[in-house]
N, C-alpha and C. Protein backbone atom coordinates (compact mmCIF):
# COMPACT_ATOMS: atom_id res chain seq x y z
N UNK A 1 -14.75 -21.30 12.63
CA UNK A 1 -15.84 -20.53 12.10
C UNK A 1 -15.33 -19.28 11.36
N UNK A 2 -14.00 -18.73 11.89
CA UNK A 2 -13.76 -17.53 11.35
C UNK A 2 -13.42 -17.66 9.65
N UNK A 3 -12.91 -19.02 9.57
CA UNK A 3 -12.41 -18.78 8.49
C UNK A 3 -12.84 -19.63 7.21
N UNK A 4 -13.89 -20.01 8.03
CA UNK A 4 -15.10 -20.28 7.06
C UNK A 4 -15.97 -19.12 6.54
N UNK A 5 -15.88 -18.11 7.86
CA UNK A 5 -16.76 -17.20 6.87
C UNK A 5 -15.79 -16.33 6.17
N UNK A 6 -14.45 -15.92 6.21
CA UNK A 6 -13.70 -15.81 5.48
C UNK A 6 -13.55 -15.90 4.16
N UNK A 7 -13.54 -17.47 3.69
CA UNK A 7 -14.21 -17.99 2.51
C UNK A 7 -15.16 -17.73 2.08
N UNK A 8 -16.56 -17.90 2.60
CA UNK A 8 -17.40 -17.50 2.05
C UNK A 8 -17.45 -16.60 1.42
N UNK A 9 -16.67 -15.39 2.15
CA UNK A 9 -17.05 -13.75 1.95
C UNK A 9 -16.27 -13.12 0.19
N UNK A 10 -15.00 -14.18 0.25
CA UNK A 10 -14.16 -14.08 -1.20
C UNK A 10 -14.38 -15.19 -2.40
N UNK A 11 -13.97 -14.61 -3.22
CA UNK A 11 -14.14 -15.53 -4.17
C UNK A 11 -12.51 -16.65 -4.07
N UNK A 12 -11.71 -15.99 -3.60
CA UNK A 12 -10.20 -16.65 -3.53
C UNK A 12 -9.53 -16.11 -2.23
N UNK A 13 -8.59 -16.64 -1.84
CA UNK A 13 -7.66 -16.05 -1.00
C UNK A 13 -6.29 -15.20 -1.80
N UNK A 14 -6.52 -15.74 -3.27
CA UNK A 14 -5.70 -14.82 -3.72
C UNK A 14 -6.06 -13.24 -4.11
N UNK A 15 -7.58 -13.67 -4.41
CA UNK A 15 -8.32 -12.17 -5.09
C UNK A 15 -7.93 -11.48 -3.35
N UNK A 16 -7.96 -11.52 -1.92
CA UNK A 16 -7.66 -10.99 -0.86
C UNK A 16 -6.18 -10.04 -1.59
N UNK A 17 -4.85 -10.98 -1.64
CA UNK A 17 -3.60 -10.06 -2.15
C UNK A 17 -4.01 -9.17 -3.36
N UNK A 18 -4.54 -9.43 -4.34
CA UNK A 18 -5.00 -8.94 -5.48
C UNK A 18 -5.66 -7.49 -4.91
N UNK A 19 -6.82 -7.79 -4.25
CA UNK A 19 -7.07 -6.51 -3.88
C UNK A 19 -6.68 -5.23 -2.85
N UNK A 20 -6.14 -6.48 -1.86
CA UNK A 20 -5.65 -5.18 -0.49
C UNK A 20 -3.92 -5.63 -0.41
N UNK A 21 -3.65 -6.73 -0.61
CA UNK A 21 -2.34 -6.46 -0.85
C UNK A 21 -1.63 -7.85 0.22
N UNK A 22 -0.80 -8.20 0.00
CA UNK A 22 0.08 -9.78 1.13
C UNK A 22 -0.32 -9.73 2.44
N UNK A 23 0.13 -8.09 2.82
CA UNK A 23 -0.03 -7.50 4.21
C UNK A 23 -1.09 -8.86 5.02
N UNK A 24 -2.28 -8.05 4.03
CA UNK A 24 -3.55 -8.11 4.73
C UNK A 24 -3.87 -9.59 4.66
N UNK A 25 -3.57 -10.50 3.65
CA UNK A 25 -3.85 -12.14 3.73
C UNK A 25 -3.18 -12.40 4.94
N UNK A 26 -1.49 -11.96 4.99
CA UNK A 26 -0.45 -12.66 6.12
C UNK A 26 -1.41 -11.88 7.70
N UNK A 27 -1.92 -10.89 7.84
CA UNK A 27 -2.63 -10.50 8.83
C UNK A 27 -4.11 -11.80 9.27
N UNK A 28 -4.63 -11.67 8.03
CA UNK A 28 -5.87 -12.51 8.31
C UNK A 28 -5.61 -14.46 8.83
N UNK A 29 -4.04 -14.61 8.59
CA UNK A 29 -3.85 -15.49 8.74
C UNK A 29 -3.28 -15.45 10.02
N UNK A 30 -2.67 -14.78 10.56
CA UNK A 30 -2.14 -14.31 12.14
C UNK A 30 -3.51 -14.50 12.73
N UNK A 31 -4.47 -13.61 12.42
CA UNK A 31 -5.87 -13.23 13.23
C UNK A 31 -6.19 -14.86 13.50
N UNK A 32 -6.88 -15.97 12.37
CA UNK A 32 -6.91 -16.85 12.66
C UNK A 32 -6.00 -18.05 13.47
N UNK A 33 -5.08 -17.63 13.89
CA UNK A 33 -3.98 -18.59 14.29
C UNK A 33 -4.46 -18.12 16.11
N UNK A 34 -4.53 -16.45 16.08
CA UNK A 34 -4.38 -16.32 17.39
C UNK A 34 -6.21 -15.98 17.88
N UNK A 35 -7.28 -16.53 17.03
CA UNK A 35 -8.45 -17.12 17.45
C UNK A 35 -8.56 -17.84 17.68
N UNK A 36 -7.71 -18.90 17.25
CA UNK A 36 -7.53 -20.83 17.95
C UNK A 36 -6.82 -20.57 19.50
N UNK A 37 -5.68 -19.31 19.30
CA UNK A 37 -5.09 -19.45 20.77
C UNK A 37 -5.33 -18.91 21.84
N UNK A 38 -6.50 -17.67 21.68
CA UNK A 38 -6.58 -16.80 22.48
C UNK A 38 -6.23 -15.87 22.72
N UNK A 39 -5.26 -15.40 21.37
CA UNK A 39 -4.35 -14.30 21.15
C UNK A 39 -4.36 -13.37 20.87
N UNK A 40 -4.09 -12.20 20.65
CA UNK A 40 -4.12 -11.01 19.47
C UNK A 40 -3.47 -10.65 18.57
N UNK A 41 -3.41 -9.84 17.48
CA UNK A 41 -2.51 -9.46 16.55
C UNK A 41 -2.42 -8.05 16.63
N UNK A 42 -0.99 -7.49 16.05
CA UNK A 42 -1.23 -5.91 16.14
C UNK A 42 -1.87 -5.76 14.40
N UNK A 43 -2.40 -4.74 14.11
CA UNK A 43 -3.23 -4.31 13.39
C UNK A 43 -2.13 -2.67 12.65
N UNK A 44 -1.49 -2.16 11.68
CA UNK A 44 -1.28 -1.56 11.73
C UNK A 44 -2.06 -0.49 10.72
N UNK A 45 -2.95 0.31 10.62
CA UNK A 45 -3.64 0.97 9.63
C UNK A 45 -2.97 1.61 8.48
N UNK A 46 -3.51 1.58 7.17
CA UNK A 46 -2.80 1.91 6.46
C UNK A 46 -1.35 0.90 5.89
N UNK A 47 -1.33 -0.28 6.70
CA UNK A 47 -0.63 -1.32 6.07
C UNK A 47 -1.45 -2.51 5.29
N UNK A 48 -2.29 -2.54 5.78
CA UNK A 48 -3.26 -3.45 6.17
C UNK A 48 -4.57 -3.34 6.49
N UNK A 49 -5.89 -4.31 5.70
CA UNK A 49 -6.84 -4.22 6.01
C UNK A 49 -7.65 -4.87 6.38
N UNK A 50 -6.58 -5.70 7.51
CA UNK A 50 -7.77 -7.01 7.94
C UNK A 50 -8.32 -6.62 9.28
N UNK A 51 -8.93 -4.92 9.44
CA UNK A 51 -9.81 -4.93 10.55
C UNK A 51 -11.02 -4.73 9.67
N UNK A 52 -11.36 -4.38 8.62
CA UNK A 52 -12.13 -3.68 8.05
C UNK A 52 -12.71 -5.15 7.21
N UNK A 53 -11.78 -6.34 6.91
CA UNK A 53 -12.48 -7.47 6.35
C UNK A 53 -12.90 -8.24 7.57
N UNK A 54 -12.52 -8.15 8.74
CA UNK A 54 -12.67 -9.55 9.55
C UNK A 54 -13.64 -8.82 9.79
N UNK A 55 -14.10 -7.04 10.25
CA UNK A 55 -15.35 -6.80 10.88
C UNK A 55 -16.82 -6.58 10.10
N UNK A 56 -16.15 -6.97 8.66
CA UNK A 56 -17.24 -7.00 7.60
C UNK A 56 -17.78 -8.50 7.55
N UNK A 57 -17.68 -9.37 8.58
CA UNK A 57 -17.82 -11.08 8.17
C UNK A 57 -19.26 -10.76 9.14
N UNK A 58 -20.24 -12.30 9.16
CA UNK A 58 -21.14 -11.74 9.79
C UNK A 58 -20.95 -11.99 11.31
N UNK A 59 -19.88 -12.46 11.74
CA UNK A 59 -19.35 -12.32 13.52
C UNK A 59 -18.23 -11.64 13.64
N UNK A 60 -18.20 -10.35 12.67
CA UNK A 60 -17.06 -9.54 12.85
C UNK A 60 -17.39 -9.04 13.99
N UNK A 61 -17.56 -8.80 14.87
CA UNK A 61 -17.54 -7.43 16.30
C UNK A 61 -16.69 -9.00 16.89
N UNK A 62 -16.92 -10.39 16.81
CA UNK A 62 -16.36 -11.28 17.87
C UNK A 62 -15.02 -11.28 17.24
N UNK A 63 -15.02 -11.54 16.30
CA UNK A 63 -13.57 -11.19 15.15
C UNK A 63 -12.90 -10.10 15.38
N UNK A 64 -12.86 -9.28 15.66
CA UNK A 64 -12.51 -7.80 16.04
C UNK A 64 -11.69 -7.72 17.26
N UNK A 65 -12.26 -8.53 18.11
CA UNK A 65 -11.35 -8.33 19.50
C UNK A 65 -10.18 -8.86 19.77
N UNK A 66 -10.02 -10.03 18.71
CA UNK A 66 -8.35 -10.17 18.75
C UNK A 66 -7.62 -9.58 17.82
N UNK A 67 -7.73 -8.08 17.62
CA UNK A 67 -7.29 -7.69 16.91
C UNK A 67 -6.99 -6.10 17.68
N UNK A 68 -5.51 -5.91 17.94
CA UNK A 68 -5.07 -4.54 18.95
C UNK A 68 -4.57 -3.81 17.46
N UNK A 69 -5.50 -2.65 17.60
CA UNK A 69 -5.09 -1.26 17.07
C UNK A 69 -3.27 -0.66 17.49
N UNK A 70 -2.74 -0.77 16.57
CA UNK A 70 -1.40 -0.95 17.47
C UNK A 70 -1.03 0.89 17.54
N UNK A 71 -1.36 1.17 16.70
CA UNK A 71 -1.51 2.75 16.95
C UNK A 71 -2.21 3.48 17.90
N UNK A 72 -3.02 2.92 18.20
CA UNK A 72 -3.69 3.33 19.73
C UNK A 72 -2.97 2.88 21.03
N UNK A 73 -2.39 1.08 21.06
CA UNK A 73 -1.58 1.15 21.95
C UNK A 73 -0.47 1.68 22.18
N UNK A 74 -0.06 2.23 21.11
CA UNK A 74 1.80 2.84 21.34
C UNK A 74 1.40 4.46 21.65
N UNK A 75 -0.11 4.97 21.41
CA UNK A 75 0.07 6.30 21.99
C UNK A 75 -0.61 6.59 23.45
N UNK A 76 -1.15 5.53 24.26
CA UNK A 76 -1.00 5.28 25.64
C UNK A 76 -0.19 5.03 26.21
């Protein structure tokens, strides 16, 4: 589902690099790998902007949670 609405939401997966940059495709593609597994990804801000696309989809808040703010965990 995630990455159907993914699609939906772009016109390409390339216009994704085009606009935010490799980072953020190779992120959105982690995110989906570790939604099939149960996993998480670290998230690093300012590298990357696949918290701000996955939580713009219309089940972003469920999209969101496999996704660790890694800057928040390294300052706990």
């Amino acid at each position: 589902m995630f990455f159907q609405e993914l699609l939906d939401s772009v016109e390409t997966l390339a216009g994704i690099v085009d606009e935010h940059g490799s980072r953020t495709l190779a992120d959105l593609m982690y995110l989906q790998n570790a939604i099939l597994n149960g996993g998480l990804i670290d998230y690093y801000p300012g590298e990357s902007r696949v918290l701000e696309i996955a939580g713009a989809l219309p089940s972003g808040e469920q999209w969101s949670k496999f996704i660790k703010v890694a800057y928040l965990a390294s300052s706990s």
